[in-house]
N, C-alpha and C. Protein backbone atom coordinates (compact mmCIF):
# COMPACT_ATOMS: atom_id res chain seq x y z
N UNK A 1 110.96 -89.20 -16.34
CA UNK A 1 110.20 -89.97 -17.31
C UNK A 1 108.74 -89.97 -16.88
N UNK A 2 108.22 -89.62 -17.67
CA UNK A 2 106.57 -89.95 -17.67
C UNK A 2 105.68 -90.46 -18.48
N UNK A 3 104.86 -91.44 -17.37
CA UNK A 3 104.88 -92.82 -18.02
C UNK A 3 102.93 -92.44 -18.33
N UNK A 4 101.88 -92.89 -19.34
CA UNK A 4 100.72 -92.44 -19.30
C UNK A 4 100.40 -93.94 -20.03
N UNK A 5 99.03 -94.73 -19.01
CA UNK A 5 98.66 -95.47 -19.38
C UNK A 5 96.93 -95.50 -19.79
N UNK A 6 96.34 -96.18 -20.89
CA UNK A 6 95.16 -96.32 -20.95
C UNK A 6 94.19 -97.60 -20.58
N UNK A 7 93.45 -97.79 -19.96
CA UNK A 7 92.68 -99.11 -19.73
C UNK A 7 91.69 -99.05 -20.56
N UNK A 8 90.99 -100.12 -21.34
CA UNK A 8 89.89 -100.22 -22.21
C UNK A 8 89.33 -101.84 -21.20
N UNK A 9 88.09 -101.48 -20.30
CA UNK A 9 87.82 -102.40 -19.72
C UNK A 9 86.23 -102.94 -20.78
N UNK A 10 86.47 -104.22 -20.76
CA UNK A 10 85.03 -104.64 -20.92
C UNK A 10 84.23 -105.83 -20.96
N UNK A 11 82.84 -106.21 -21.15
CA UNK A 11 82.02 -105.85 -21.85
C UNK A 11 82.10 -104.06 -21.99
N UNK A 12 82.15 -103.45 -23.00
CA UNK A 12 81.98 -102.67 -22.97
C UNK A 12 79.92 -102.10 -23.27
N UNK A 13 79.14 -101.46 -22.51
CA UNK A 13 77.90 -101.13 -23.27
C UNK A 13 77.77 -100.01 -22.76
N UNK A 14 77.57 -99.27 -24.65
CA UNK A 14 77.44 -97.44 -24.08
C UNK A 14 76.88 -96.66 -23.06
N UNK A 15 76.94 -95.75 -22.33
CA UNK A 15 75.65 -94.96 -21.26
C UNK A 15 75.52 -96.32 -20.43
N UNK A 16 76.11 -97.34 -20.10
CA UNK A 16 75.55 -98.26 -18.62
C UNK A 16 76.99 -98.96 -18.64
N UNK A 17 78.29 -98.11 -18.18
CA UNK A 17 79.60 -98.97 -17.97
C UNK A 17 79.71 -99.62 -16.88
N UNK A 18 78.64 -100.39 -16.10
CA UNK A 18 78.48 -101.36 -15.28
C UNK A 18 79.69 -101.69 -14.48
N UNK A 19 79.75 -102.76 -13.84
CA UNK A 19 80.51 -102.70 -12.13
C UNK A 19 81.72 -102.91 -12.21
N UNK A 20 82.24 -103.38 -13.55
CA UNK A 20 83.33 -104.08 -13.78
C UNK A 20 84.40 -103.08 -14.35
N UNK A 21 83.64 -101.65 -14.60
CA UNK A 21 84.19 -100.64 -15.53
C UNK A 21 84.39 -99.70 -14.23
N UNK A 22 83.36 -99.61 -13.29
CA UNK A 22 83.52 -98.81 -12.27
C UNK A 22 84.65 -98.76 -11.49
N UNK A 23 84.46 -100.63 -10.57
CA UNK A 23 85.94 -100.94 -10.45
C UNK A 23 86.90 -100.28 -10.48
N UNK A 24 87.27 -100.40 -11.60
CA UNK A 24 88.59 -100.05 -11.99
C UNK A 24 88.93 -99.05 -12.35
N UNK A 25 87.85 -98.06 -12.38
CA UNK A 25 88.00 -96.26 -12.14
C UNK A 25 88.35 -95.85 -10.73
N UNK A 26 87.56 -96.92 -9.95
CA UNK A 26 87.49 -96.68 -8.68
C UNK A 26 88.92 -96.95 -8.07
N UNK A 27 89.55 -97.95 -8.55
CA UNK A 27 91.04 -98.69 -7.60
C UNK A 27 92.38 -97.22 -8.28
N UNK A 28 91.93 -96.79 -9.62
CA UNK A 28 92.57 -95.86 -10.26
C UNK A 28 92.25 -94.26 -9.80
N UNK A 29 91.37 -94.17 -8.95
CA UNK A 29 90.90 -92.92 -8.12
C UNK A 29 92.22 -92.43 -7.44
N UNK A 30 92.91 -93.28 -6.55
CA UNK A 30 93.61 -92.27 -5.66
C UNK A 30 94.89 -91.56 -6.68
N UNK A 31 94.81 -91.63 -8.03
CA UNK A 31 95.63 -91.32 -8.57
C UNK A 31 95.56 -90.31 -9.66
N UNK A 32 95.49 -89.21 -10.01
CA UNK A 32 95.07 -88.61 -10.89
C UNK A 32 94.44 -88.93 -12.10
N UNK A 33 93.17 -90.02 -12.71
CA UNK A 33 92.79 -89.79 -13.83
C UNK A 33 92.08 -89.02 -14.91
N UNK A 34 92.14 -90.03 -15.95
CA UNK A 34 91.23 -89.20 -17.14
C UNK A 34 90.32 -90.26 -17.54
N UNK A 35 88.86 -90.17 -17.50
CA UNK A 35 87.88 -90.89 -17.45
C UNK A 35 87.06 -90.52 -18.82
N UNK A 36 87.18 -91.04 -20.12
CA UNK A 36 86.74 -91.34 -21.09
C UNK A 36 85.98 -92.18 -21.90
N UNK A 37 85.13 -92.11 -22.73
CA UNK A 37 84.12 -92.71 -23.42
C UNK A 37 84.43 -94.75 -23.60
N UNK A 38 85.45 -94.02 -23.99
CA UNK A 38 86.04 -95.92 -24.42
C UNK A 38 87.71 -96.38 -23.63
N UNK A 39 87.69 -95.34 -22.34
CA UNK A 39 89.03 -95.72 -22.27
C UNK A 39 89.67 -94.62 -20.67
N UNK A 40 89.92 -95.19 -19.37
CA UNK A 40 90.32 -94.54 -18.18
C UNK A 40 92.20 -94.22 -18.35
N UNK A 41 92.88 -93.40 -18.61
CA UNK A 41 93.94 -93.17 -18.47
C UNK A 41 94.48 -92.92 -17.43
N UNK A 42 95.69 -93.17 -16.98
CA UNK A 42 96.44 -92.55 -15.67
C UNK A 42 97.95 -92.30 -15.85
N UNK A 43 98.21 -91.19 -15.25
CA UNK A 43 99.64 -90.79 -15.85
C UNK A 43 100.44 -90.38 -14.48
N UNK A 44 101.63 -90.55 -14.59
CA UNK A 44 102.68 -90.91 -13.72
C UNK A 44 103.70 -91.28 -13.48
N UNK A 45 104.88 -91.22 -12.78
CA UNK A 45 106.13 -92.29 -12.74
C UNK A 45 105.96 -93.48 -13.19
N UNK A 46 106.90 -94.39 -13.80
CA UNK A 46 106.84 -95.48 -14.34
C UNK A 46 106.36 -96.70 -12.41
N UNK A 47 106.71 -96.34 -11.85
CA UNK A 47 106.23 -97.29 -10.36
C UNK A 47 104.80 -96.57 -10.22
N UNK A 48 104.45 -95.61 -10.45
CA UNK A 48 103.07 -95.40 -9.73
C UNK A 48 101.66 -95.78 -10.95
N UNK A 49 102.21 -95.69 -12.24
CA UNK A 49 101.26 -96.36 -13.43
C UNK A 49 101.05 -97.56 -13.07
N UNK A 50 102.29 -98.37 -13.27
CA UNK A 50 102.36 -99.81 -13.09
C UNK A 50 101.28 -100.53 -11.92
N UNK A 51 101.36 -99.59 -10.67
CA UNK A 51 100.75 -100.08 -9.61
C UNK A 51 99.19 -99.46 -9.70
N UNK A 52 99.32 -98.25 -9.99
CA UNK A 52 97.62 -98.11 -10.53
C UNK A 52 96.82 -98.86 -11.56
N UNK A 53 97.73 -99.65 -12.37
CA UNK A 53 97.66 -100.83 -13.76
C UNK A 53 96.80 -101.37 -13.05
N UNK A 54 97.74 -102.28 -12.18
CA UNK A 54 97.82 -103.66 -11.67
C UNK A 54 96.20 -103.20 -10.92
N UNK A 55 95.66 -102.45 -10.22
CA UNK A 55 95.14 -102.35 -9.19
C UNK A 55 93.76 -102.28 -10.30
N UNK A 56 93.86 -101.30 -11.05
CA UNK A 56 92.43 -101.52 -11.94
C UNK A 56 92.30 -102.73 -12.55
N UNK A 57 93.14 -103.61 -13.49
CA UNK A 57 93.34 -104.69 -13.61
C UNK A 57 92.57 -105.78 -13.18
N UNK A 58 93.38 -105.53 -11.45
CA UNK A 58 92.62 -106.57 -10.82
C UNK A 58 91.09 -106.48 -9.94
N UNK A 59 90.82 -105.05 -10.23
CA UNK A 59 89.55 -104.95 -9.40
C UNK A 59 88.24 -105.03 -10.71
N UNK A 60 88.77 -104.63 -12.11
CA UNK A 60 87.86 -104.74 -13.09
C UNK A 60 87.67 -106.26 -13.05
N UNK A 61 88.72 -107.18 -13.03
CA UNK A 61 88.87 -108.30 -13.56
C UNK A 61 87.39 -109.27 -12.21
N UNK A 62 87.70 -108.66 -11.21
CA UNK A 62 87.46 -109.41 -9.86
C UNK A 62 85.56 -109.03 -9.87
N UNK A 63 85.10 -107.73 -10.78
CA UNK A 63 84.09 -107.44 -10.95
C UNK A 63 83.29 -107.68 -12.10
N UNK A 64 83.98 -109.06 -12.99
CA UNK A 64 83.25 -109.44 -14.15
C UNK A 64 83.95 -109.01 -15.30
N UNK A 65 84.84 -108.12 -15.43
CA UNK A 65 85.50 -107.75 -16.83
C UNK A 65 85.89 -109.19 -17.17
N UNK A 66 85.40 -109.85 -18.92
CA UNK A 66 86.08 -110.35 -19.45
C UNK A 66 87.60 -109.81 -20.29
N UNK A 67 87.68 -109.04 -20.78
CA UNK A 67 88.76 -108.66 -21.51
C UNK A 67 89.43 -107.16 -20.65
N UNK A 68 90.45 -106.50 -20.44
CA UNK A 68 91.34 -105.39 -19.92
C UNK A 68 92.21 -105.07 -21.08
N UNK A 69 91.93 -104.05 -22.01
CA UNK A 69 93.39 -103.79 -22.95
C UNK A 69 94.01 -102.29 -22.25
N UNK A 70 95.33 -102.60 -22.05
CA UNK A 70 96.47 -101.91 -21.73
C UNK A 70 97.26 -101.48 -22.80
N UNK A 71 97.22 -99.78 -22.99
CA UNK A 71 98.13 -98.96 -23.67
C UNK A 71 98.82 -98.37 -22.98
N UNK A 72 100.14 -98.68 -23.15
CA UNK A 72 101.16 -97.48 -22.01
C UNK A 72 101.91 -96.73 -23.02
N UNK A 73 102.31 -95.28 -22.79
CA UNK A 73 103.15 -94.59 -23.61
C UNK A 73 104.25 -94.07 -22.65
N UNK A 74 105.33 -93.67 -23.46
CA UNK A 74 106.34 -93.51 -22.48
C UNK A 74 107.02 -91.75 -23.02
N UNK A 75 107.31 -90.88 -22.03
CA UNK A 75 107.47 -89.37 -22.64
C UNK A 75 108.80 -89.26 -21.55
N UNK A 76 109.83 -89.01 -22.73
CA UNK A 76 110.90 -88.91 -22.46
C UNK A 76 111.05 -87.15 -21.24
């Protein structure tokens, strides 16, 4: 099973995704992502998303993100 999640961290403001957006690219680094305009994806076993989630989550959150939206898809 492979599990592919998206983070939409923000304030979001175009060309300056500030510390709170970095964050959580950054805690999602040791893991293969995809780093996009409106949105950091990471794809993986259902245990290694979850824990790359949690980890951007909490480092966006810990760096000023008011809002974190979470899309997970699931590929049989």
């Amino acid at each position: 099973m492979l599990v592919r999640a998206e983070l939409t961290v923000e304030p979001f403001e175009e060309g300056n995704p500030g510390p709170h957006v970095e964050a959580a690219i950054n805690a999602l680094a040791p893991k293969e992502s995809d780093i996009g305009p409106f949105g950091t994806s990471v794809e993986g076993s259902l245990d290694e998303v979850l824990s790359a989630v949690a980890s951007g989550i909490r480092a966006a959150m810990e760096a000023g993100a008011t809002r974190v939206s979470v899309s997970m898809v699931v590929t049989p």
